[in-house]
C-alpha atoms as a PDB file:
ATOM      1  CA  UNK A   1     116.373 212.232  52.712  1.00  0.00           C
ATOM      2  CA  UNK A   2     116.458 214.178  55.959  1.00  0.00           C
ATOM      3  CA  UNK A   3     120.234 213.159  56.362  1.00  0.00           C
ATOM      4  CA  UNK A   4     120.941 214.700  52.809  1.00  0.00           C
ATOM      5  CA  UNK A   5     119.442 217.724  53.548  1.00  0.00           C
ATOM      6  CA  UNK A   6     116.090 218.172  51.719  1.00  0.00           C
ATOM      7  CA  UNK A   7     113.124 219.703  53.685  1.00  0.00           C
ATOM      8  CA  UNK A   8     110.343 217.723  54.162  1.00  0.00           C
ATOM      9  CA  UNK A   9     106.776 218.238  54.914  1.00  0.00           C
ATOM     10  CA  UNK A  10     105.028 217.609  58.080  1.00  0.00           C
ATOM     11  CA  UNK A  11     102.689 214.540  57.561  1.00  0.00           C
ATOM     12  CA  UNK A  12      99.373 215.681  56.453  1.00  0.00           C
ATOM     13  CA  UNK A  13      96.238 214.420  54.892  1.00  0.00           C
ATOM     14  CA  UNK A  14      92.762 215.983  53.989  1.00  0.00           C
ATOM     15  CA  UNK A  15      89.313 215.784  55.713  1.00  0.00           C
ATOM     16  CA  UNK A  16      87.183 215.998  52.242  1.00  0.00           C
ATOM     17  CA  UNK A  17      87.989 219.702  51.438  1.00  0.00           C
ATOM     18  CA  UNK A  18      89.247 219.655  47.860  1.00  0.00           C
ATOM     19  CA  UNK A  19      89.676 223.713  47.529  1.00  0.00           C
ATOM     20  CA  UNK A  20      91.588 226.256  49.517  1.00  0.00           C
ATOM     21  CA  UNK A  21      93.948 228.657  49.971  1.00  0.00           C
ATOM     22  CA  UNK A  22      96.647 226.422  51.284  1.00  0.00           C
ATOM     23  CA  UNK A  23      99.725 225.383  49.325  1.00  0.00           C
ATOM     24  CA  UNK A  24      98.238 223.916  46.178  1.00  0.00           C
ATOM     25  CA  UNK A  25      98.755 220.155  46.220  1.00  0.00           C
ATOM     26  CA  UNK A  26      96.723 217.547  44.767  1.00  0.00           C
ATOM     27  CA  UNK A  27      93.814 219.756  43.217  1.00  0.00           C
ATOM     28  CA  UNK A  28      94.201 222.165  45.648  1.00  0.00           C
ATOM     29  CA  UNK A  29      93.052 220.555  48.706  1.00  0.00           C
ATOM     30  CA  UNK A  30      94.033 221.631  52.302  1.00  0.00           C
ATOM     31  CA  UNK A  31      96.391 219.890  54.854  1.00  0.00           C
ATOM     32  CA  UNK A  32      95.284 219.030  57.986  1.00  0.00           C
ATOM     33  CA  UNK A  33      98.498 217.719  60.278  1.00  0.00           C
ATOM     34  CA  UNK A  34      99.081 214.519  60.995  1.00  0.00           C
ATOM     35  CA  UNK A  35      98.382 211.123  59.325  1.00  0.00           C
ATOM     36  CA  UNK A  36      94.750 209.898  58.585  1.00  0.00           C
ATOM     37  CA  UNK A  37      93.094 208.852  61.393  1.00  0.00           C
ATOM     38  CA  UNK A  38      92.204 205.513  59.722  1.00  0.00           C
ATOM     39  CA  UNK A  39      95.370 205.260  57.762  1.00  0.00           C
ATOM     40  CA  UNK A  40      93.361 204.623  54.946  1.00  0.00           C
ATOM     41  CA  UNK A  41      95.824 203.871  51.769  1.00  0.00           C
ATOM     42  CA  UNK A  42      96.183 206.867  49.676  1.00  0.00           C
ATOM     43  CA  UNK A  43      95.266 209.406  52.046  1.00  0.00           C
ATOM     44  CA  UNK A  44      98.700 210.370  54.032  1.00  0.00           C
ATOM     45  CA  UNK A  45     100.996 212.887  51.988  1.00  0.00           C
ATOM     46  CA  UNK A  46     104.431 214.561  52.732  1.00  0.00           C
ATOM     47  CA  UNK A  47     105.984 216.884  50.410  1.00  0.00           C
ATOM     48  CA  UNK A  48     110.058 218.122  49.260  1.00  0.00           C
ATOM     49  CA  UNK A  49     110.929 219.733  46.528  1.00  0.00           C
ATOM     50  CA  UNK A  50     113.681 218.678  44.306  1.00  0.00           C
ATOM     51  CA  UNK A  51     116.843 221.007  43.830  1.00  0.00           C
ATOM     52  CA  UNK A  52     114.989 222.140  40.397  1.00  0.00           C
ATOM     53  CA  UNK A  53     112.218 223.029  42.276  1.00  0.00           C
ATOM     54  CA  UNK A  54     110.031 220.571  41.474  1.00  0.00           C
ATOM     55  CA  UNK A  55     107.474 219.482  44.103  1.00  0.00           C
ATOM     56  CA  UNK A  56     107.494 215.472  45.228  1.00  0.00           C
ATOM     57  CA  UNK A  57     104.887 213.738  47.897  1.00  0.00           C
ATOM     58  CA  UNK A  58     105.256 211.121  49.868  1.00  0.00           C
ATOM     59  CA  UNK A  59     102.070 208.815  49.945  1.00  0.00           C
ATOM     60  CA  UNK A  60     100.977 206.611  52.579  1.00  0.00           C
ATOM     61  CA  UNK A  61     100.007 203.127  50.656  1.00  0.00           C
ATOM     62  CA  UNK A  62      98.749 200.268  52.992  1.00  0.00           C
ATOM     63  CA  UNK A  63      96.431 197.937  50.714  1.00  0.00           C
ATOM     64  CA  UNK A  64      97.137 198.428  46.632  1.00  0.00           C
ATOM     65  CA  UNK A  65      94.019 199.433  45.009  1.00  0.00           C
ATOM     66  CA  UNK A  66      93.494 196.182  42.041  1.00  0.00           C
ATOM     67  CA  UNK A  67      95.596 196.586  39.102  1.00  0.00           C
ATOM     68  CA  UNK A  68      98.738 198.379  40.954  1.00  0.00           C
ATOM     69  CA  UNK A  69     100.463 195.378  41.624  1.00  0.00           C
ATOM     70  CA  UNK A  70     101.946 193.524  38.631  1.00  0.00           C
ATOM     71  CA  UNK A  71     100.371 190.007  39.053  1.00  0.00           C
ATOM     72  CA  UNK A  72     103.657 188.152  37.540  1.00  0.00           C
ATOM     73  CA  UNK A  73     105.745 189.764  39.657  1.00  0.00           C
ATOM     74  CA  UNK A  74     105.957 187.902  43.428  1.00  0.00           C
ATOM     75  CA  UNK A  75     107.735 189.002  45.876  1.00  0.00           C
ATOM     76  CA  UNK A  76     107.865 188.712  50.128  1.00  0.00           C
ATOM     77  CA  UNK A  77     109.753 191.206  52.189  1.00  0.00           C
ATOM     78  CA  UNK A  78     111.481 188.668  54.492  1.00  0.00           C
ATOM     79  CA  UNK A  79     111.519 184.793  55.384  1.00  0.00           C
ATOM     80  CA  UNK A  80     109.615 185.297  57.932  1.00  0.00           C
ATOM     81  CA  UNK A  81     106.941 186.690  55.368  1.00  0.00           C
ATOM     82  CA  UNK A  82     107.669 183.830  52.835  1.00  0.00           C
ATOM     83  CA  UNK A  83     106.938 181.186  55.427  1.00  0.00           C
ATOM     84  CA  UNK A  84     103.686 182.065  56.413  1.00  0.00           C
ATOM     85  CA  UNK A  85     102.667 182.636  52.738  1.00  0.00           C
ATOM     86  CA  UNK A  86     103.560 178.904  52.254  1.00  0.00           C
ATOM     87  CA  UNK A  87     101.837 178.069  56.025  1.00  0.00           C
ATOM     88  CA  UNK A  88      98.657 179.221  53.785  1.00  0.00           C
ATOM     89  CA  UNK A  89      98.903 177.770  50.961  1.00  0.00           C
ATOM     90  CA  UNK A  90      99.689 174.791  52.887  1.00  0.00           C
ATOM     91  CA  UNK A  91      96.238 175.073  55.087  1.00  0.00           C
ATOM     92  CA  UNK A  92      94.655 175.800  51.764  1.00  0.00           C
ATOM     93  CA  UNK A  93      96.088 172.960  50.049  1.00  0.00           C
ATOM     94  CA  UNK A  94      94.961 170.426  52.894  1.00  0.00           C
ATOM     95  CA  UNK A  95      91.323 171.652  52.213  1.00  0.00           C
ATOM     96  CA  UNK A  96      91.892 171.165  48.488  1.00  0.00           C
ATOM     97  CA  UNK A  97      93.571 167.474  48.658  1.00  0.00           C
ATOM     98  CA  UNK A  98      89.930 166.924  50.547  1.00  0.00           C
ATOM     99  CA  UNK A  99      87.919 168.065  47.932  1.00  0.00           C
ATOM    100  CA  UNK A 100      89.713 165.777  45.252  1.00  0.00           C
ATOM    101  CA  UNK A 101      89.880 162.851  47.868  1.00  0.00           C
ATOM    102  CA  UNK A 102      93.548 162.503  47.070  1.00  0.00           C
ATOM    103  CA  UNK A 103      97.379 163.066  47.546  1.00  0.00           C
ATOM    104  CA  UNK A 104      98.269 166.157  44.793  1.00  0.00           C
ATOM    105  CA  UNK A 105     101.223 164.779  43.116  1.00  0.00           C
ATOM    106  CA  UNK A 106     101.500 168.818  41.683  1.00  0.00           C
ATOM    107  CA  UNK A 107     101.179 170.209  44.982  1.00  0.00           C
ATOM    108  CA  UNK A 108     104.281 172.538  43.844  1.00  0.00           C
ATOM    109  CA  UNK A 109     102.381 173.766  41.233  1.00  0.00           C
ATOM    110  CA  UNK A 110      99.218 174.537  43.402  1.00  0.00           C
ATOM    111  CA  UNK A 111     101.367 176.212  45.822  1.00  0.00           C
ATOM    112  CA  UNK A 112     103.154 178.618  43.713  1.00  0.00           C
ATOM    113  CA  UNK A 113      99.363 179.134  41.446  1.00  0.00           C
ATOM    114  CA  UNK A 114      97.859 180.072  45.212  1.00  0.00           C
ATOM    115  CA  UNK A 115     100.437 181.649  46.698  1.00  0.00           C
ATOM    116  CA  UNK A 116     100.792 184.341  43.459  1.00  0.00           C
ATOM    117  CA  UNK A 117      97.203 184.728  43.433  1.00  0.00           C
ATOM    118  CA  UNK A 118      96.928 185.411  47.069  1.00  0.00           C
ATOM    119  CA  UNK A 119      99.540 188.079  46.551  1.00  0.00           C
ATOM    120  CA  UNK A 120      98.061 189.688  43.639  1.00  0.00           C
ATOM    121  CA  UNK A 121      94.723 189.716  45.385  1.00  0.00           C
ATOM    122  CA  UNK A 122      93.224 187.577  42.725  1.00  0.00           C
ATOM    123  CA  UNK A 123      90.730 184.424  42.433  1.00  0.00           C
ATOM    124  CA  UNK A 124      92.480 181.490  44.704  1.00  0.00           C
ATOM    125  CA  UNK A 125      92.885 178.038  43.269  1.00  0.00           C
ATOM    126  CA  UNK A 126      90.364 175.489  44.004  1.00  0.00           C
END
């Protein structure tokens, strides 16, 4: 966005203060520079406004809280990513043939239940 020309914030966040006399944003709570300290999810901003005027944020986002993340949609952001997933489900799946005290001839099937659900941050096969 830089390259294009539109003005962006600093990186800011709040320290609990939700009212001031800083540039309204989010209720009306104050900036304080930089990042969060604990780079908590939801608690980084930037701003830009749009060539109508109308203000934007950034926001930092580094754990979904439960329900944001469509749980039929799966998705990795490289191979790399996509390998360890099935390293996982793999470890996982050695544990489970245990338990059952047999070869799983659906072990596709298990993989790709266990590796959505670990994604979506939901109940793991058994």
């Amino acid at each position: 966005m830089l390259d294009r020309g539109v003005q962006v914030s600093e990186v800011f966040h709040n320290d609990g203060v939700y009212t001031g006399t800083d540039e309204t944003y989010l209720f009306g709570s104050v900036r304080v520079s930089g990042a969060d300290p604990k780079h908590a999810s939801y608690r980084s901003f930037a701003s830009f406004k749009d060539p109508d005027g109308n203000g934007w944020f950034f926001q930092e986002i580094t754990t979904r809280l439960p329900g944001r993340i469509d749980s039929a949609a799966t998705t990795f952001a490289s191979a790399n990513d996509l390998a360890n997933a099935m390293r996982r489900a793999s470890a996982a799946h050695g544990e489970h043939e245990k338990r059952i005290g047999a070869a799983d001839p659906n072990w596709p099937d298990w993989y790709a239940s266990y590796m959505v659900a670990e994604q979506a941050g939901t109940e793991l096969p058994k």
